[in-house]
N, C-alpha and C. Protein backbone atom coordinates (compact mmCIF):
# COMPACT_ATOMS: atom_id res chain seq x y z
N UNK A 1 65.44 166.80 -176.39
CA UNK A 1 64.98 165.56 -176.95
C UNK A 1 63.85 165.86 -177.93
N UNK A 2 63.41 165.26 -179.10
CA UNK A 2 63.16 165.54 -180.02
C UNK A 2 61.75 164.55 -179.43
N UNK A 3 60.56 164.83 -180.35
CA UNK A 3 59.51 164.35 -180.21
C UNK A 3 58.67 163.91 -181.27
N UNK A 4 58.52 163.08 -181.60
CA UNK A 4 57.87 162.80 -182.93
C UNK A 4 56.20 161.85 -182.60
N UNK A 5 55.42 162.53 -183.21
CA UNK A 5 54.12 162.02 -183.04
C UNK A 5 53.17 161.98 -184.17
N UNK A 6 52.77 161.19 -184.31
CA UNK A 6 51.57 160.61 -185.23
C UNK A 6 50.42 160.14 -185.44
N UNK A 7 49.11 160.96 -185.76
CA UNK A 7 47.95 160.85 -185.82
C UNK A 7 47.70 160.70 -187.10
N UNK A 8 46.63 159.34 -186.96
CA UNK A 8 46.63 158.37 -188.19
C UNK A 8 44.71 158.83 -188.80
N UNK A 9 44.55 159.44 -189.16
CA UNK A 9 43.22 159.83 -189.65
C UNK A 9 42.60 158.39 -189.78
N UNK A 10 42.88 157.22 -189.79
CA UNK A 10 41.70 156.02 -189.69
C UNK A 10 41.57 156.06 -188.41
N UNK A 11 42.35 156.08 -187.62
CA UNK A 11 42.29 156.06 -186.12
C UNK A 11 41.10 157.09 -185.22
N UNK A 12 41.21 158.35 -185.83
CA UNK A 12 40.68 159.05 -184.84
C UNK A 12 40.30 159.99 -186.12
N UNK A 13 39.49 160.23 -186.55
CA UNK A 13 38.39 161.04 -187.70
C UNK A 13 38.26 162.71 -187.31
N UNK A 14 38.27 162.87 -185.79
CA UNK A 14 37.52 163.94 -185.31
C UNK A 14 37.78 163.69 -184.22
N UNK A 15 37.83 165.13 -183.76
CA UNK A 15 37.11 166.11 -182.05
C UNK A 15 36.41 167.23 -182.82
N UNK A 16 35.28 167.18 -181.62
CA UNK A 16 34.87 168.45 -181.58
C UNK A 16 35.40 169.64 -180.70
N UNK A 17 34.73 170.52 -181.01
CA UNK A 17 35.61 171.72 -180.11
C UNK A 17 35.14 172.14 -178.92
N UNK A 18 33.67 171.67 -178.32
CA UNK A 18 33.37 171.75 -177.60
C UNK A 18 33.25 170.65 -176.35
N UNK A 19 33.92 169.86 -176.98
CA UNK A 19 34.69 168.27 -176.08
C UNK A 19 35.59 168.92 -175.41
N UNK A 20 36.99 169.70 -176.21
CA UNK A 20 38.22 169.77 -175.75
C UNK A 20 37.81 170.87 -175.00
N UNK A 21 37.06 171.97 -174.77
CA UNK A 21 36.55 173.27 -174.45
C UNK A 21 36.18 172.70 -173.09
N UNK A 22 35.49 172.35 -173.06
CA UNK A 22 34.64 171.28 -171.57
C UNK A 22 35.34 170.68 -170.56
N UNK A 23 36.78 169.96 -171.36
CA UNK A 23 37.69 169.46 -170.70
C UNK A 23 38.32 169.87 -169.98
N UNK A 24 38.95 170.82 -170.33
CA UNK A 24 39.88 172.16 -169.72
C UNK A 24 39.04 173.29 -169.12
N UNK A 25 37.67 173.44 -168.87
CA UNK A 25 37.06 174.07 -168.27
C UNK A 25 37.01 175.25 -168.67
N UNK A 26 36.69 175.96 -170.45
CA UNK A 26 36.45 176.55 -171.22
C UNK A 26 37.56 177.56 -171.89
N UNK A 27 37.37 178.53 -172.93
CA UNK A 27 38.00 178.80 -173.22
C UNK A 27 39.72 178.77 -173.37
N UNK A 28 39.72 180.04 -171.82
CA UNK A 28 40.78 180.83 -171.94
C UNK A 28 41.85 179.62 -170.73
N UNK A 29 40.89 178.53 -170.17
CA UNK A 29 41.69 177.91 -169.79
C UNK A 29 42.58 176.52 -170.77
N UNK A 30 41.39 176.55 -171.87
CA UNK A 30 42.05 175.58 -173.00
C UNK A 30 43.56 176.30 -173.37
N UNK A 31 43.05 177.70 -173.45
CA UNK A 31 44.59 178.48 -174.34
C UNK A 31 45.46 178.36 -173.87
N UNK A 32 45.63 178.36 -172.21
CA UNK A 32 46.12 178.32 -171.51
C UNK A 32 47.18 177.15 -171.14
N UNK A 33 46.51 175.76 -171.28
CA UNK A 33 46.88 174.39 -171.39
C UNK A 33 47.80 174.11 -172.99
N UNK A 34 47.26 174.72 -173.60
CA UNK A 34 47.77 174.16 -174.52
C UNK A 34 48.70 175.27 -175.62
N UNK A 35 49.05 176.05 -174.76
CA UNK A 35 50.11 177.42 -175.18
C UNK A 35 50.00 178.26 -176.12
N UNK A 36 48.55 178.64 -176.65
CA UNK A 36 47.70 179.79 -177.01
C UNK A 36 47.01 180.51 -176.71
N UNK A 37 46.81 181.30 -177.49
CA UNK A 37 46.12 182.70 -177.00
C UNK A 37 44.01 182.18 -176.69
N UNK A 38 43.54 182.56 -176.42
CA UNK A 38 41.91 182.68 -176.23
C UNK A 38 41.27 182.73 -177.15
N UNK A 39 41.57 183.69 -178.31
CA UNK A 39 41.01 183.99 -179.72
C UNK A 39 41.37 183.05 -180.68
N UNK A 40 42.80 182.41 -180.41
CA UNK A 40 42.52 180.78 -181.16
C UNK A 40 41.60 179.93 -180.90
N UNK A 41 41.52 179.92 -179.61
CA UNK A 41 40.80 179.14 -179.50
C UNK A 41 39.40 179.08 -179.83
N UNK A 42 39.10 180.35 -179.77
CA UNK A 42 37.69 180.82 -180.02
C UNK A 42 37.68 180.71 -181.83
N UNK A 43 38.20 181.13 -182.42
CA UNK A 43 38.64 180.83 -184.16
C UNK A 43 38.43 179.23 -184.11
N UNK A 44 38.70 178.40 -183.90
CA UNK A 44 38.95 176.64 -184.29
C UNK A 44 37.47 176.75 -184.40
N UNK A 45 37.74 175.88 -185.63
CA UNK A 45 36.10 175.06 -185.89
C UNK A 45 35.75 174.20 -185.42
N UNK A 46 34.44 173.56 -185.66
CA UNK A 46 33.76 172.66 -184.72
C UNK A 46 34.10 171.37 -184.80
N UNK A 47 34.91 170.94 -185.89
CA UNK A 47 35.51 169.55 -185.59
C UNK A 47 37.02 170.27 -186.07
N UNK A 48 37.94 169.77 -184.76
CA UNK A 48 38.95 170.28 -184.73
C UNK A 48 39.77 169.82 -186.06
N UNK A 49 41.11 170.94 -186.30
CA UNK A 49 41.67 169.90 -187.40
C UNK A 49 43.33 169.54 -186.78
N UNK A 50 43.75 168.78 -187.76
CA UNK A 50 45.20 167.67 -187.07
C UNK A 50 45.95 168.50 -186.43
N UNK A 51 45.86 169.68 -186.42
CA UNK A 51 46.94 170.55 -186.36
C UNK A 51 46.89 170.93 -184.48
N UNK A 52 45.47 170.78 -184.34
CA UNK A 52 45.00 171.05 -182.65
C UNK A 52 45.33 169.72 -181.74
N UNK A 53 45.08 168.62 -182.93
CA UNK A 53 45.07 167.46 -182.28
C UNK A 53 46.02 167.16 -181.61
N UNK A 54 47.35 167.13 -182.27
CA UNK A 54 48.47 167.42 -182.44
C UNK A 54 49.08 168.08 -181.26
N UNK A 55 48.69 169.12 -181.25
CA UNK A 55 49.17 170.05 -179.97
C UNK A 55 48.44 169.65 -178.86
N UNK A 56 47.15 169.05 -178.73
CA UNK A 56 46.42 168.23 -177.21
C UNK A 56 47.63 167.49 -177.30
N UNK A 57 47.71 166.25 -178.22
CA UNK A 57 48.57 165.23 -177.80
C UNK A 57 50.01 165.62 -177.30
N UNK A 58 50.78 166.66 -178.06
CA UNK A 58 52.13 166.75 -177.32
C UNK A 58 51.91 167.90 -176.32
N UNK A 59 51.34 168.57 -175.92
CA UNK A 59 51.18 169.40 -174.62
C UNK A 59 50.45 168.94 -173.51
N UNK A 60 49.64 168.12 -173.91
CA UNK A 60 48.47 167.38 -172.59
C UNK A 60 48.73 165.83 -172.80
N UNK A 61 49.47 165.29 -172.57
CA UNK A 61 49.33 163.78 -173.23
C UNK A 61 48.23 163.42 -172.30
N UNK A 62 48.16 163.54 -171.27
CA UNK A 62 46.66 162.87 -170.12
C UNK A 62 46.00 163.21 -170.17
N UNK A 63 45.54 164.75 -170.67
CA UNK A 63 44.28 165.18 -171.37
C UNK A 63 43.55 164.58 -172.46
N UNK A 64 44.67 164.12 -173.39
CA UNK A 64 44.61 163.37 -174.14
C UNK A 64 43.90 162.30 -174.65
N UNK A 65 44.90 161.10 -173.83
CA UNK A 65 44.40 159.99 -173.16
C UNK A 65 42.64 160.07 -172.47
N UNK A 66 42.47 161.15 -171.87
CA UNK A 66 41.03 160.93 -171.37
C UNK A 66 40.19 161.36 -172.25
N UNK A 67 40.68 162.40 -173.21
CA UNK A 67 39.66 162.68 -174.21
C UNK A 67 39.35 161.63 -175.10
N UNK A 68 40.24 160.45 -175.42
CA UNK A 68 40.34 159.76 -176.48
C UNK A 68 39.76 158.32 -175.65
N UNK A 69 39.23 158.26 -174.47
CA UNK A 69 38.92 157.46 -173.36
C UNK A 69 37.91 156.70 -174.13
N UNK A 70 37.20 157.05 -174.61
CA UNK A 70 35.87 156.05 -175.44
C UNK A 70 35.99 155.44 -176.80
N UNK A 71 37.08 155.89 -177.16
CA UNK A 71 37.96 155.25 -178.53
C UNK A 71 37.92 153.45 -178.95
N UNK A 72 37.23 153.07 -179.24
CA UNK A 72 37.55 151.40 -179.23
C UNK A 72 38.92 151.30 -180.76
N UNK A 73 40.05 151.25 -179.92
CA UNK A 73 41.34 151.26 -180.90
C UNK A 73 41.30 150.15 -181.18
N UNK A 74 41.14 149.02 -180.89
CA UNK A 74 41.21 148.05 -181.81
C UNK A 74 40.47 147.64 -182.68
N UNK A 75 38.96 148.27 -182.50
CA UNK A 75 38.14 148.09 -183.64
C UNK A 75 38.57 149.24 -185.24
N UNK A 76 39.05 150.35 -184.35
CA UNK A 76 39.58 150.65 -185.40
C UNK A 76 41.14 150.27 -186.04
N UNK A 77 41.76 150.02 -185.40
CA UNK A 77 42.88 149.33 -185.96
C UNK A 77 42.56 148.15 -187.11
N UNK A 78 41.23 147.08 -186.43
CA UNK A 78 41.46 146.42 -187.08
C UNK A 78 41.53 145.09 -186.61
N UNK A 79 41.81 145.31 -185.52
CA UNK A 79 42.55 144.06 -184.54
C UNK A 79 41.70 143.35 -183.53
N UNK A 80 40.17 144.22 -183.21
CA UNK A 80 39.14 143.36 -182.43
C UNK A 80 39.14 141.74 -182.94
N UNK A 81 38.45 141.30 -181.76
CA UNK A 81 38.10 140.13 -182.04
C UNK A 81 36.84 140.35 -182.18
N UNK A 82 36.71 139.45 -183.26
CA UNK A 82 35.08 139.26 -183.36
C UNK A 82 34.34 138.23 -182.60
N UNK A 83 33.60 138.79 -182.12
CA UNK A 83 32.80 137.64 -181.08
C UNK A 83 31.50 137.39 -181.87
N UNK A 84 30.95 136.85 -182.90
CA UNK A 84 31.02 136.08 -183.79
C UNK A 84 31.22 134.82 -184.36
N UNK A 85 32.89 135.16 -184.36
CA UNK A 85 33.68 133.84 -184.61
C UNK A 85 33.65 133.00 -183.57
């Protein structure tokens, strides 16, 4: 089955690398989770780019999900309500 996924740069700007590092309980266990070597991981810069994101989301989707846990998606979507009005 084929998998198609999409990360929308208004949506989500950034991770850092020491978020996703923390998560997985450092390094060689990130590489591990997410089906690379240690020295990639250690190479990625400090705000990850789409390409990592990408691979959290289709290898960890619940890692994911909790990394992205503080996200207010509808403010970035667009779609909050304003309490305000």
């Amino acid at each position: 089955m084929a998998c198609a996924f999409i990360i929308d740069t208004a949506i989500l700007p950034f991770m850092k690398k020491e978020t996703v590092i923390a998560h997985f309980g450092g390094q060689r266990k990130t590489a591990e989770a997410l089906g690379v070597k240690q020295p990639t991981v250690c190479a990625w810069p400090d705000l990850l780019p789409y390409s990592v994101l990408g691979r959290i989301a289709v290898h960890q989707p619940i890692a994911w999900r909790l990394l992205c846990a503080g996200v207010d998606w509808a403010y970035l979507r667009g779609t909050a309500k304003n309490s305000t009005e």
